[in-house]
N, C-alpha and C. Protein backbone atom coordinates (compact mmCIF):
# COMPACT_ATOMS: atom_id res chain seq x y z
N UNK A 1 17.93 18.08 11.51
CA UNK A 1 16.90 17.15 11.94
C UNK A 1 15.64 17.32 11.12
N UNK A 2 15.65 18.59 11.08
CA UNK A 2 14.22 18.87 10.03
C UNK A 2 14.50 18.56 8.43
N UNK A 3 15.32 18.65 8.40
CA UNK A 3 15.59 18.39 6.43
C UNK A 3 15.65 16.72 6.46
N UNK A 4 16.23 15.63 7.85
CA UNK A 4 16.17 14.59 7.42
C UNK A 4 14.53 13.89 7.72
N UNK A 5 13.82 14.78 8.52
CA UNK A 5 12.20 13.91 8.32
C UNK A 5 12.04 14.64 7.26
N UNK A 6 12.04 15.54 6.60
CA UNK A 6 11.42 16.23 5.26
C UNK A 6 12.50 15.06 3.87
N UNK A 7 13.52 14.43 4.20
CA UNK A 7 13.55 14.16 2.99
C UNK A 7 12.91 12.34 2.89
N UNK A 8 12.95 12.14 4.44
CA UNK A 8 12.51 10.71 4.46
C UNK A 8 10.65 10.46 3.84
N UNK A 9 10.40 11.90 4.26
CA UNK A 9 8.93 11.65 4.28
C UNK A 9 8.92 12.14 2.19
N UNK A 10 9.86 12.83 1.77
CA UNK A 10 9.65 12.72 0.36
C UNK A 10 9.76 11.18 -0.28
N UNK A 11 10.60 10.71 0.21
CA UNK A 11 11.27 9.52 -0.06
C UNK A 11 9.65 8.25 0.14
N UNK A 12 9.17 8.63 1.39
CA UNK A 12 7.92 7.82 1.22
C UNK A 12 7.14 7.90 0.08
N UNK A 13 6.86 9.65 -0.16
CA UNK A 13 6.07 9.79 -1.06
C UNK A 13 6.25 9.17 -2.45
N UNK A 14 7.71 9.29 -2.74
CA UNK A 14 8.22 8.71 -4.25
C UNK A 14 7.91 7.49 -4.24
N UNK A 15 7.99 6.99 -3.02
CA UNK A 15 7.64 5.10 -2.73
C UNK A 15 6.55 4.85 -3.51
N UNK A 16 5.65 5.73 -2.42
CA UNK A 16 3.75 5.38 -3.09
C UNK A 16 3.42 5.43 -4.93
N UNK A 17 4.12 6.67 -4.67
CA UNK A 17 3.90 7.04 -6.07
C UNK A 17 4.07 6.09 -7.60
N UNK A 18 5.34 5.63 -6.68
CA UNK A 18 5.94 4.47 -7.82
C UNK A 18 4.95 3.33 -7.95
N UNK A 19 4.78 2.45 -6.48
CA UNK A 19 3.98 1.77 -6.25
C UNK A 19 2.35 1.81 -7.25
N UNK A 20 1.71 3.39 -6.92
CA UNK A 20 0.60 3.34 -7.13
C UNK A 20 0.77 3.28 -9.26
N UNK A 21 2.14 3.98 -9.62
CA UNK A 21 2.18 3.46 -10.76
C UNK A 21 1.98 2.46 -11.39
N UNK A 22 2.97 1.74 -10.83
CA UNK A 22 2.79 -0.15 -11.32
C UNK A 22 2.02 -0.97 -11.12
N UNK A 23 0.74 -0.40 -10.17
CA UNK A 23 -0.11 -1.15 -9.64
C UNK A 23 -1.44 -0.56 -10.54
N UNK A 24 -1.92 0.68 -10.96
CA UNK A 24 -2.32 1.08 -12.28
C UNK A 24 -1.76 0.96 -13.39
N UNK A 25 -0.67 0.28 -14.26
CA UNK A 25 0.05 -0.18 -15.41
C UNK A 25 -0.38 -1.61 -15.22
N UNK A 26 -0.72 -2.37 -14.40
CA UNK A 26 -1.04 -3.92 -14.45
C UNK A 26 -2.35 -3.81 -14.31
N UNK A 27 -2.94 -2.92 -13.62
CA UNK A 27 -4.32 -3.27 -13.68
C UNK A 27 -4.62 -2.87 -14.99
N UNK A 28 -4.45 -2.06 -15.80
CA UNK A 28 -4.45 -1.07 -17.01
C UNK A 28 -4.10 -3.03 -18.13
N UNK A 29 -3.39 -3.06 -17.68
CA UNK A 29 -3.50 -4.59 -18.85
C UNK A 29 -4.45 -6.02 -18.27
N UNK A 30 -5.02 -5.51 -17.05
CA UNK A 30 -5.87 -6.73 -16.73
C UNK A 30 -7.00 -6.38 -17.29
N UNK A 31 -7.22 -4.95 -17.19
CA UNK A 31 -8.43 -4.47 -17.67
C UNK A 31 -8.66 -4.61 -19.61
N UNK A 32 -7.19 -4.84 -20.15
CA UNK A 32 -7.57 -4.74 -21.28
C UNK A 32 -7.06 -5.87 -22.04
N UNK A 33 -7.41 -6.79 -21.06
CA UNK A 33 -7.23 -8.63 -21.22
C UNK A 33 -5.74 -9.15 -22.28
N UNK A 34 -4.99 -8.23 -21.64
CA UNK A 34 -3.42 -8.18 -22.08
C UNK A 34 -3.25 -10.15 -21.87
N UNK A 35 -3.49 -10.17 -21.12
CA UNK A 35 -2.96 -11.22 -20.50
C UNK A 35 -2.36 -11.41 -19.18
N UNK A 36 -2.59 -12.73 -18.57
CA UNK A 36 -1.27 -12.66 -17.07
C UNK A 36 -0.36 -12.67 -17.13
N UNK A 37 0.46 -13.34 -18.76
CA UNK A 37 1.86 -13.95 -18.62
C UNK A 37 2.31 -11.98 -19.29
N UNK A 38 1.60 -11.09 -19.64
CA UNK A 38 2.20 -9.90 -20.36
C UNK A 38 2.35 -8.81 -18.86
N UNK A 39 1.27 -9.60 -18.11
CA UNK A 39 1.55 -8.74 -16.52
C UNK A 39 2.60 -9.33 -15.83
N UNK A 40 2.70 -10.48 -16.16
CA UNK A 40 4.24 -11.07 -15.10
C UNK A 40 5.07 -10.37 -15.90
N UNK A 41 5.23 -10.90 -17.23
CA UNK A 41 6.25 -10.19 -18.12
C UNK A 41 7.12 -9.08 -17.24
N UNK A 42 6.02 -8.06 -17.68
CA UNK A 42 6.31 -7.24 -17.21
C UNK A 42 6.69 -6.43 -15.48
N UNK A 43 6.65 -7.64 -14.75
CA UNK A 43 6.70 -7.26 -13.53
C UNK A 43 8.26 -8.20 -12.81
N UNK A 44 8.66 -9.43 -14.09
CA UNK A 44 10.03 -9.90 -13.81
C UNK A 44 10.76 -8.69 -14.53
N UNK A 45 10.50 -8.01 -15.49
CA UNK A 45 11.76 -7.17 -16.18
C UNK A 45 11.58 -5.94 -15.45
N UNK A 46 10.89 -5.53 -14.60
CA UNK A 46 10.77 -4.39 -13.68
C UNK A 46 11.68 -4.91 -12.60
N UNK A 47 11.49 -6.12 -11.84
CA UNK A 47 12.32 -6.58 -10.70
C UNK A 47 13.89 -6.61 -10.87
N UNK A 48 14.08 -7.44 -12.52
CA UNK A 48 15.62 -7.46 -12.99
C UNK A 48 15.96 -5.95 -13.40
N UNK A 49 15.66 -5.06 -13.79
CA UNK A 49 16.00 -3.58 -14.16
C UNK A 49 16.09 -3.09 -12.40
N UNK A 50 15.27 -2.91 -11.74
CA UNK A 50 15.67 -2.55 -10.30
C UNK A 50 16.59 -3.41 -9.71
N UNK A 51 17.10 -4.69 -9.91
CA UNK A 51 18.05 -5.14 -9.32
C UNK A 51 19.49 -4.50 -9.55
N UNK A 52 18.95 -4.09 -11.07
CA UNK A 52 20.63 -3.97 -11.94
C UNK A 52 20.74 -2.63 -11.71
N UNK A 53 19.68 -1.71 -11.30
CA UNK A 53 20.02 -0.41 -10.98
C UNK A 53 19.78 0.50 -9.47
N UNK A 54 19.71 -0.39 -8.55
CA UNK A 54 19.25 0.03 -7.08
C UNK A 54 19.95 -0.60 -6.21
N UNK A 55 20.05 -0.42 -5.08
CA UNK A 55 20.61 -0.97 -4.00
C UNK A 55 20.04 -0.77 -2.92
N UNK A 56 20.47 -1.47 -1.56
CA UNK A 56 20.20 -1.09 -0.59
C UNK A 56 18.06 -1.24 -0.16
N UNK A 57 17.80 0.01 0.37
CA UNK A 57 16.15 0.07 1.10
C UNK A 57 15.59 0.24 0.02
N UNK A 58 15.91 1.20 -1.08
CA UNK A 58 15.21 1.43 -2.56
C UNK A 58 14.70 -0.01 -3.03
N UNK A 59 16.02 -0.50 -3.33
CA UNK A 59 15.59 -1.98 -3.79
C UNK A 59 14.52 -2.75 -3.15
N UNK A 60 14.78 -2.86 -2.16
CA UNK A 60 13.81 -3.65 -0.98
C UNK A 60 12.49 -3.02 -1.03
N UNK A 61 12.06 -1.79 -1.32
CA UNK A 61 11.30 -1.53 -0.93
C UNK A 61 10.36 -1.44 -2.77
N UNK A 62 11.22 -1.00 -3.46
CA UNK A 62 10.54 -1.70 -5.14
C UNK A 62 10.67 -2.95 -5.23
N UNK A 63 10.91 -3.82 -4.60
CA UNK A 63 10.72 -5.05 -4.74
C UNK A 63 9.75 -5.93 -3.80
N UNK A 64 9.83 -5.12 -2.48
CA UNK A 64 8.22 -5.80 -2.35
C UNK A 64 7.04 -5.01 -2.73
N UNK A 65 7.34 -3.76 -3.54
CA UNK A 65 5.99 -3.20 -4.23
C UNK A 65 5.70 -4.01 -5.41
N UNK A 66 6.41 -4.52 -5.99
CA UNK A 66 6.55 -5.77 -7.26
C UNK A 66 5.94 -7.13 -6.97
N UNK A 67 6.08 -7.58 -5.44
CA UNK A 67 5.67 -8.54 -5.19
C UNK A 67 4.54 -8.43 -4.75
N UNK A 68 4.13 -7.59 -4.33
CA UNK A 68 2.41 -7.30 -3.44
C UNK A 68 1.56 -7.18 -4.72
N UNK A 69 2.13 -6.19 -5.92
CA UNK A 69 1.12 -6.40 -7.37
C UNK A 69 1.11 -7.26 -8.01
N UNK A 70 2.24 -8.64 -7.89
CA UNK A 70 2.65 -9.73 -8.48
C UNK A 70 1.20 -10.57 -7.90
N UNK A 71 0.98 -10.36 -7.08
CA UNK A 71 0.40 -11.29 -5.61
C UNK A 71 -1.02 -11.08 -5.81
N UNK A 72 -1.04 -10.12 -6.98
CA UNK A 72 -2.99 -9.62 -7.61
C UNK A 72 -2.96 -10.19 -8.72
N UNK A 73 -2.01 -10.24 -9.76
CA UNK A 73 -2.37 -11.40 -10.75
C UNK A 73 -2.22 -12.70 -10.81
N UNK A 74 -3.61 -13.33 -11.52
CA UNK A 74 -3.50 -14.75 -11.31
C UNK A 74 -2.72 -15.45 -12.26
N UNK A 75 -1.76 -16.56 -11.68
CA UNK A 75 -0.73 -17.19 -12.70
C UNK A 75 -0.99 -18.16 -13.48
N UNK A 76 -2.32 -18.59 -13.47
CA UNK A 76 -2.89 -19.25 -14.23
C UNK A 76 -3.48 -18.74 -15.69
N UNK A 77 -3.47 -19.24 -17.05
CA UNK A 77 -4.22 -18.43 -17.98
C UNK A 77 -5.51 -19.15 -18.58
């Protein structure tokens, strides 16, 4: 019982972590007027690479971290 809240609560942590990655890698190109279409770019070939390599809650759960940072850049240029 104790090893499965200790690995769920790692499992959160890897969540954030990832999250707080990709969400500093896009701001990191907003800030350095990359562009929006080089931040989508990069945030459809993150979604198709996690599709082709995840399954299940992983997936679901990098994919609405993809969509909540998707949801900060504007799609207009």
């Amino acid at each position: 019982m104790v090893k499965d809240r200790k690995a769920r609560r790692q499992n959160q942590v890897t969540a954030l972590a990832v999250g707080n990655m990709v969400a500093a890698l896009v701001d990191t190109m907003m800030r350095e007027d990359l562009g929006n279409d080089v931040a989508h770019h990069f945030l459809d070939r993150l979604q198709d690479l996690n599709s082709m390599t995840l399954h299940g809650p992983a997936l679901y759960i990098l994919d609405d971290i993809v969509d909540v940072v998707r949801g900060t850049v504007p799609v207009n240029d």
